[in-house]
C-alpha atoms as a PDB file:
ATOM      1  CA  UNK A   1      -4.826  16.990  13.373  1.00  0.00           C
ATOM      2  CA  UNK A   2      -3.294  16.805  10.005  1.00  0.00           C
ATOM      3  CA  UNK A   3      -4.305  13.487   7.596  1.00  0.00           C
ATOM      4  CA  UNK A   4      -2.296  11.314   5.046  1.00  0.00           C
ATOM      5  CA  UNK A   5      -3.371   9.327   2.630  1.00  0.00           C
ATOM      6  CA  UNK A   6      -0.963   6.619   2.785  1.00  0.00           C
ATOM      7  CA  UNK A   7       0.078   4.023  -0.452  1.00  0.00           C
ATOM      8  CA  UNK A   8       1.388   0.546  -0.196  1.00  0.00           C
ATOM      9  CA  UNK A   9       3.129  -0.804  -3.295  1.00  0.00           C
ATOM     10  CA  UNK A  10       2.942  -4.691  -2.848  1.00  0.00           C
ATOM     11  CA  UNK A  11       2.888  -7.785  -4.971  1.00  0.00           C
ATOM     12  CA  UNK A  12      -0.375  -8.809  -6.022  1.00  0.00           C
ATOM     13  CA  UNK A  13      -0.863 -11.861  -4.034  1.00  0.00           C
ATOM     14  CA  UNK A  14       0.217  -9.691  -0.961  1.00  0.00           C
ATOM     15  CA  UNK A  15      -2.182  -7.120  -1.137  1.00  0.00           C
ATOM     16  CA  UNK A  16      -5.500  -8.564   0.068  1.00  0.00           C
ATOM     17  CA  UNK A  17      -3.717  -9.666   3.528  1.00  0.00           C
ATOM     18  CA  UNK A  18      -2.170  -6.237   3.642  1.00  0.00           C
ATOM     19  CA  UNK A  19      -5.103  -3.896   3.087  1.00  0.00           C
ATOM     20  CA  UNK A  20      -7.252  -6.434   6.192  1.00  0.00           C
ATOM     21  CA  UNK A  21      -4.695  -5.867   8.473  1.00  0.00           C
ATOM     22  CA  UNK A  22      -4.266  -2.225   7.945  1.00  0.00           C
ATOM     23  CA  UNK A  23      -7.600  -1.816   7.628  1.00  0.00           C
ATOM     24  CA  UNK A  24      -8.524  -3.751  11.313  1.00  0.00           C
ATOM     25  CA  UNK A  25      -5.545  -1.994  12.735  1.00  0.00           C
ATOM     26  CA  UNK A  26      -7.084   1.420  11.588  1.00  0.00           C
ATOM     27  CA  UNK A  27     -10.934   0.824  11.075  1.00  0.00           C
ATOM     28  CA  UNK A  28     -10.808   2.894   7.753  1.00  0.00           C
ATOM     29  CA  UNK A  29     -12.040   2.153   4.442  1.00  0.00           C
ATOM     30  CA  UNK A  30      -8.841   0.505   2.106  1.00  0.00           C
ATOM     31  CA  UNK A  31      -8.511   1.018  -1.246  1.00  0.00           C
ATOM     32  CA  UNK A  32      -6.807  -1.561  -3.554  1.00  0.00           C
ATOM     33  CA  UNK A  33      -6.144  -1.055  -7.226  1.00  0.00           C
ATOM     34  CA  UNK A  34      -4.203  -2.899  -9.495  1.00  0.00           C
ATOM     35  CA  UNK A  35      -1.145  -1.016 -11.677  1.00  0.00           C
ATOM     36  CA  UNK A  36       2.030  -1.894 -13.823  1.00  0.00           C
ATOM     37  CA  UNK A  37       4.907  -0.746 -12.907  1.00  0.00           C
ATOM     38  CA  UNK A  38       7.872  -0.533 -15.595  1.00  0.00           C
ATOM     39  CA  UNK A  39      11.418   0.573 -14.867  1.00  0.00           C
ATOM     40  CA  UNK A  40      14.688  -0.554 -13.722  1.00  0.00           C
ATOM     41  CA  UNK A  41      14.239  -0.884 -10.134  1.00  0.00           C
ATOM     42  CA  UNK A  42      13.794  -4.684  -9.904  1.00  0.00           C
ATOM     43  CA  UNK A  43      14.896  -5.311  -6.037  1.00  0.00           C
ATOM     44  CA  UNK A  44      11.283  -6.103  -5.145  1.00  0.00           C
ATOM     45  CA  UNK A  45      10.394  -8.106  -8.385  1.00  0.00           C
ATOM     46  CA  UNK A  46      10.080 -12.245  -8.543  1.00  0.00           C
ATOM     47  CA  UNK A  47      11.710 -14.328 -10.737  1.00  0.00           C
ATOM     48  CA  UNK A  48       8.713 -13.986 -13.276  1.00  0.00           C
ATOM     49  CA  UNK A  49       8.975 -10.140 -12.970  1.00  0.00           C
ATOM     50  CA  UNK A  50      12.585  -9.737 -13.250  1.00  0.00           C
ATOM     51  CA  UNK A  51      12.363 -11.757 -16.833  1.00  0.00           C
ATOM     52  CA  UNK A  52       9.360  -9.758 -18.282  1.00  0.00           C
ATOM     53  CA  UNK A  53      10.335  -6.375 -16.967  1.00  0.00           C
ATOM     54  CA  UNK A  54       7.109  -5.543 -15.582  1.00  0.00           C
ATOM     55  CA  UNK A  55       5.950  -5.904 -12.045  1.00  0.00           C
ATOM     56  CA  UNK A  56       2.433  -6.362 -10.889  1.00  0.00           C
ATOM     57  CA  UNK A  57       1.691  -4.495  -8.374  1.00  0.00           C
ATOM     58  CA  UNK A  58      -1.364  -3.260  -6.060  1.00  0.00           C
ATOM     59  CA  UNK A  59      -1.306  -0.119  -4.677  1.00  0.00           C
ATOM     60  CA  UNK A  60      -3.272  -0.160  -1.056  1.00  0.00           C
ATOM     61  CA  UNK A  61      -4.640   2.965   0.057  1.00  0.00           C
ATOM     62  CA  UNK A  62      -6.061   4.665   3.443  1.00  0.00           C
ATOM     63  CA  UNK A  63      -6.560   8.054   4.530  1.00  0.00           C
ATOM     64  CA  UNK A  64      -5.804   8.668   8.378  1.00  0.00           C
ATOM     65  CA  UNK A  65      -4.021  11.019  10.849  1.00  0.00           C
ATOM     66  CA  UNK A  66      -0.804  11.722  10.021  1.00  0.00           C
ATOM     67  CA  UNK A  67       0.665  10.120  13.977  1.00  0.00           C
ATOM     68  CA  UNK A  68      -0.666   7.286  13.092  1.00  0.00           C
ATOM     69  CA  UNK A  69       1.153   5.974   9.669  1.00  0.00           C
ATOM     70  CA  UNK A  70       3.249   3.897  11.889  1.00  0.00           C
ATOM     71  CA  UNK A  71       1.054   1.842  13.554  1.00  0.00           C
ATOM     72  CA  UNK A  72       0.010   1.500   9.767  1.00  0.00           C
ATOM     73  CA  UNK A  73       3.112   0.078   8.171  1.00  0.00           C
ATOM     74  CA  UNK A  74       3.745  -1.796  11.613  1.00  0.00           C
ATOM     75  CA  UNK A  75       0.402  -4.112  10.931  1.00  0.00           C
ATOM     76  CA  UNK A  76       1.034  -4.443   7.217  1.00  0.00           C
ATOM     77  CA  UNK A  77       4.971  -5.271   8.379  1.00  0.00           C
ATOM     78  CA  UNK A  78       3.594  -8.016  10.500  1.00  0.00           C
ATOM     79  CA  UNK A  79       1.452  -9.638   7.486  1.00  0.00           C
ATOM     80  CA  UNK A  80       2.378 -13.393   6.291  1.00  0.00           C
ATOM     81  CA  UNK A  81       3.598 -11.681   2.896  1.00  0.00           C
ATOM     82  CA  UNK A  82       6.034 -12.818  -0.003  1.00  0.00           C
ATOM     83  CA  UNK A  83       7.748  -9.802  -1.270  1.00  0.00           C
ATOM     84  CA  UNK A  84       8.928  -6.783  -0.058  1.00  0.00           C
ATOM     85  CA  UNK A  85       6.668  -3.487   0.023  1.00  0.00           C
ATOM     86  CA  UNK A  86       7.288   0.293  -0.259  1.00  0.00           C
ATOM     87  CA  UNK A  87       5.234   2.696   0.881  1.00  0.00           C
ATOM     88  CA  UNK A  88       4.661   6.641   0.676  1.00  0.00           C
ATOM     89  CA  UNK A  89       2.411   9.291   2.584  1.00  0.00           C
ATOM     90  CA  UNK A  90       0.834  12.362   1.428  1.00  0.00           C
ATOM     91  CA  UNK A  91      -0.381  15.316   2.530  1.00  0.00           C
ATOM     92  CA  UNK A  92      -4.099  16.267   2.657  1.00  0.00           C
ATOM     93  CA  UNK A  93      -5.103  19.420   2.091  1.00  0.00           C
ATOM     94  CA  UNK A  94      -9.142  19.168   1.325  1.00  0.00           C
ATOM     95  CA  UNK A  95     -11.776  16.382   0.686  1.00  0.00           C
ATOM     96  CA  UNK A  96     -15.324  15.623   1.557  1.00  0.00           C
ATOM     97  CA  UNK A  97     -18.498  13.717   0.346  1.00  0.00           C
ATOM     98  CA  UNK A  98     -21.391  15.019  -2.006  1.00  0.00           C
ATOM     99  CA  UNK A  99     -24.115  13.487  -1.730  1.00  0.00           C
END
C-alpha cells in the first residue's frame, strides 16, 4: 500500500477545524504550521490579504494511504470554513521512528 503525506493550504482561522476533522476522519496524527505566502496568486486571499500582499496561511499535514486522500479532502470540504483551500499529495518513499 503506497502512503502520501498530504498538505492543506488554508487561512489561519480555518485550520484548527480542518486538521480535527481530517484528523477524526483518519485517526492520524495532524500537523499544523504556520507560513507566509507571497506572490501574485490572490484568488484565495481576504480583503486584508489582498491589500498587504501577503497571505497567512497554515499548512495542515497527515501522512496516510494513498486510496484514501479523498475521504481526506472530503471531511476537510465539509468543515464550517471561510476561505477557500488547496491542497497537494506526495509521495513517500521512506520514514520511521528512532527512538
Amino acid at each position: 500500500m503506497s502512503r502520501v503525506v498530504l498538505t492543506l493550504f488554508c487561512s489561519v482561522q480555518d485550520a484548527d477545524m480542518i486538521g480535527v476533522a481530517v484528523g477524526d476522519c483518519l485517526h492520524a496524527p495532524v500537523h499544523l504550521r504556520r507560513e507566509a505566502v507571497l506572490g501574485r496568486d490572490f484568488d484565495d486571499a481576504a480583503t486584508g490579504e489582498r491589500v498587504a500582499g501577503t497571505l497567512a496561511r497554515m499548512a495542515v499535514e497527515v501522512e496516510l494511504a494513498a486510496d484514501r486522500v479523498g475521504e481526506a479532502i472530503e471531511a476537510a470540504t465539509q468543515t464550517r470554513r471561510n476561505l477557500p483551500f488547496r491542497w497537494r499529495t506526495v509521495a513517500v518513499q521512506d520514514g520511521g521512528r528512532v527512538a
